[in-house]
Protein backbone atom coordinates (compact mmCIF):
# COMPACT_ATOMS: atom_id res chain seq x y z
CA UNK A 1 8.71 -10.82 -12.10
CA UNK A 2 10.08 -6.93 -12.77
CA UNK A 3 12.35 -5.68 -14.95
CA UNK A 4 14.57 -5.65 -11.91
CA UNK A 5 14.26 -9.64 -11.40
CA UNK A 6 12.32 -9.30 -8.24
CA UNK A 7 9.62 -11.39 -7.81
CA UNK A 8 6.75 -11.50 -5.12
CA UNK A 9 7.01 -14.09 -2.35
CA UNK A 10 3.99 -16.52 -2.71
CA UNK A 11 3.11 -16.39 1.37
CA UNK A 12 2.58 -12.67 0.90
CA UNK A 13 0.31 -13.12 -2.01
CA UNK A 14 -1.60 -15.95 0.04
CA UNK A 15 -1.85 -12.94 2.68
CA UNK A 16 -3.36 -10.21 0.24
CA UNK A 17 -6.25 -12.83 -1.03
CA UNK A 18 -7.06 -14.35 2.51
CA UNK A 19 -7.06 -10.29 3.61
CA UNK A 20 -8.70 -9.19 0.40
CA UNK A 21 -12.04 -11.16 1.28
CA UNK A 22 -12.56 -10.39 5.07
CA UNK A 23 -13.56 -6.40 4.28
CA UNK A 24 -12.05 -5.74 7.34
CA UNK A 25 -9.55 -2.57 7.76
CA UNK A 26 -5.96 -3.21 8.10
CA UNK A 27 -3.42 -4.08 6.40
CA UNK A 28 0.87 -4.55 5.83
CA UNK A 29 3.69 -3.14 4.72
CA UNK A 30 6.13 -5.10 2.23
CA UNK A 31 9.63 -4.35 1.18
CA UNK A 32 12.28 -5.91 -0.64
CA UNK A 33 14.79 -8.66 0.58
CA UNK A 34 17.50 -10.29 -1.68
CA UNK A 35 15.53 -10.63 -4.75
CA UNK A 36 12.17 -10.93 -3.33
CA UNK A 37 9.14 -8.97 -1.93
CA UNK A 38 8.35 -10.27 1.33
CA UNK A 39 5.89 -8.70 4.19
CA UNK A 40 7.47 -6.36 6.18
CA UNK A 41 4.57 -5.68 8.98
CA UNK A 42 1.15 -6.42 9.60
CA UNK A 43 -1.47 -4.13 10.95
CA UNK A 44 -4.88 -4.05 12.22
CA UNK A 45 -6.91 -0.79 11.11
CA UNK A 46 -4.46 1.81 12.98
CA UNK A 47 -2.92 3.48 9.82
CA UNK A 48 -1.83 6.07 11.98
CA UNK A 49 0.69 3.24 13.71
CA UNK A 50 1.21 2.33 10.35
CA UNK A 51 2.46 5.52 9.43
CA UNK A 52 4.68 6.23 12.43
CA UNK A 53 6.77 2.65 11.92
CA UNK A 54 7.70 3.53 8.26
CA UNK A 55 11.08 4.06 8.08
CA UNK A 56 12.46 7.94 7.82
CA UNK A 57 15.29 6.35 5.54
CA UNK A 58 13.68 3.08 3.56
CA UNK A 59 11.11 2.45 1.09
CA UNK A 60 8.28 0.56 1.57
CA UNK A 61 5.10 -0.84 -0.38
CA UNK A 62 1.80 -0.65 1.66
CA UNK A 63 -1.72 -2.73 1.29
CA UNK A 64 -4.23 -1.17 3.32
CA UNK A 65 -7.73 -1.72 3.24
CA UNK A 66 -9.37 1.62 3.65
CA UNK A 67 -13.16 1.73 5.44
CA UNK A 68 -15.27 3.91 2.91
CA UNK A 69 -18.67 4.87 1.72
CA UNK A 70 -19.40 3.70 -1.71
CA UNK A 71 -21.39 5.60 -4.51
CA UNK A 72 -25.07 4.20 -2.11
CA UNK A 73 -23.51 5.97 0.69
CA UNK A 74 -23.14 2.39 2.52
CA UNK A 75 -19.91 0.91 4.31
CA UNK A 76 -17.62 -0.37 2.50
CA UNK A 77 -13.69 -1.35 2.29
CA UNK A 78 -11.66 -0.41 -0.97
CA UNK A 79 -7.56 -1.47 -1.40
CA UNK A 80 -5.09 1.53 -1.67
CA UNK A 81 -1.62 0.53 -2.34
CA UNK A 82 0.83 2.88 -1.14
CA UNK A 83 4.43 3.59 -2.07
CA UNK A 84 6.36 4.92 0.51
CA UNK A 85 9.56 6.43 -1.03
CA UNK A 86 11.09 9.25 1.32
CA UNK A 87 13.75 11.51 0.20
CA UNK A 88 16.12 10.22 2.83
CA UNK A 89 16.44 7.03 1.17
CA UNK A 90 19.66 5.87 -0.70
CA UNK A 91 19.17 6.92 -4.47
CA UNK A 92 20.14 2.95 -5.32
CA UNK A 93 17.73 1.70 -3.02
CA UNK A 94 14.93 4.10 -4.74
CA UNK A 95 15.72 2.93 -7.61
CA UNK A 96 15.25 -0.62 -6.90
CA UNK A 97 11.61 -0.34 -5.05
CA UNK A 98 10.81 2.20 -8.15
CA UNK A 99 11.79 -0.69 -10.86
CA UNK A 100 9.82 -3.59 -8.61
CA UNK A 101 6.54 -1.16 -8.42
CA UNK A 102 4.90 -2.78 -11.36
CA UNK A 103 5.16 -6.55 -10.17
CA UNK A 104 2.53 -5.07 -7.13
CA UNK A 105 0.08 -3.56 -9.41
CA UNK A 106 0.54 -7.04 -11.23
CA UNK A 107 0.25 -9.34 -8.42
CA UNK A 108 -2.34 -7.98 -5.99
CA UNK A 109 -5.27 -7.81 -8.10
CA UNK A 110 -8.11 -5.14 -7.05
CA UNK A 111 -6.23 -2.27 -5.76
CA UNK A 112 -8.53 0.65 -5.87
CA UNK A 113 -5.91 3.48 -5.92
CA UNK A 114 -2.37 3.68 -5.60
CA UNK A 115 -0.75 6.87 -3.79
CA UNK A 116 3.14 7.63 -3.66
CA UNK A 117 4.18 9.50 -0.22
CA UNK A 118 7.76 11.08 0.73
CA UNK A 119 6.57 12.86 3.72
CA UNK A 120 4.49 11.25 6.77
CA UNK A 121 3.34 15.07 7.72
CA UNK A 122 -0.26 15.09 5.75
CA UNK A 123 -0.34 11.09 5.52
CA UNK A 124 -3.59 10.01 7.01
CA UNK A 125 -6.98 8.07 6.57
CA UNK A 126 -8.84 11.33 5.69
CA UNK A 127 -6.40 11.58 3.09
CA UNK A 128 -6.82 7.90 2.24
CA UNK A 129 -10.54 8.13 1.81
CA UNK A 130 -10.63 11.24 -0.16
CA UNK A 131 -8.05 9.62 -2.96
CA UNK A 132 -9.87 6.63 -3.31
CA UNK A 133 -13.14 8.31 -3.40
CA UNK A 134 -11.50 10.17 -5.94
CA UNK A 135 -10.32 7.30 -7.53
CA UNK A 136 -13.83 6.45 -7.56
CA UNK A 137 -15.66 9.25 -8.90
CA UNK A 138 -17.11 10.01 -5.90
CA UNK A 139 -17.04 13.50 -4.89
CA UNK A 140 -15.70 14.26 -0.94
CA UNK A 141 -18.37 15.80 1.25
């Protein structure tokens, strides 16, 4: 639980370990209802779509398993988290997704990077892959 008594739902938990295994891209988004974090959207390995359904005027939290190379130069999938907080948004309603970040990092176990965004403009997978290889200590080619 956070500071701001918000708790993660269990299901979406159950989601993130069943999701965390298959090495697959994809991923969802997660946001806060009443007093706990609940899944928001799934995706498949379009973070592109993922990107254009985030809400202009709402925060969001974002799992997405990003395809990579690791340090052998062989395929791989790494966890960023994402915290989608655009300007737009109510200053309350910042504030509340700002105060619940921690139970995520606390919860979902193995995120390889976390990234805050305000602005869909430059949000992509190249962008993706070069902070977690970043992350990483792996230089970009």
């Amino acid at each position: 639980m956070s500071i701001s008594g918000i708790s993660v739902r269990e299901d979406a938990v159950q989601k993130y370990e069943d999701k965390r295994y298959d090495k697959k891209p994809g991923g969802f988004s997660l946001m806060v209802e009443d007093e706990e974090i609940i899944i928001d959207k799934e995706y498949g390995g379009d973070f592109d779509k993922l990107v254009a359904e985030l809400p202009d005027d709402e925060p969001r939290y974002v799992l997405f398993d990003v395809p990579v190379k690791n340090r052998a130069n062989l395929d791989d999938v790494r966890t960023a988290f994402l915290f989608w907080m655009p300007m737009s948004s109510p200053v309350r309603l910042r504030m509340r997704y700002a105060s619940s970040k921690f139970v995520i990092t606390k919860q979902f176990r193995g995120i390889a990077t976390q990234i805050q965004a305000e602005e869909k403009e430059n949000l992509n997978m190249t962008y993706m892959v070069n902070k977690i290889n970043r992350s990483q200590g792996i230089n970009n080619p």
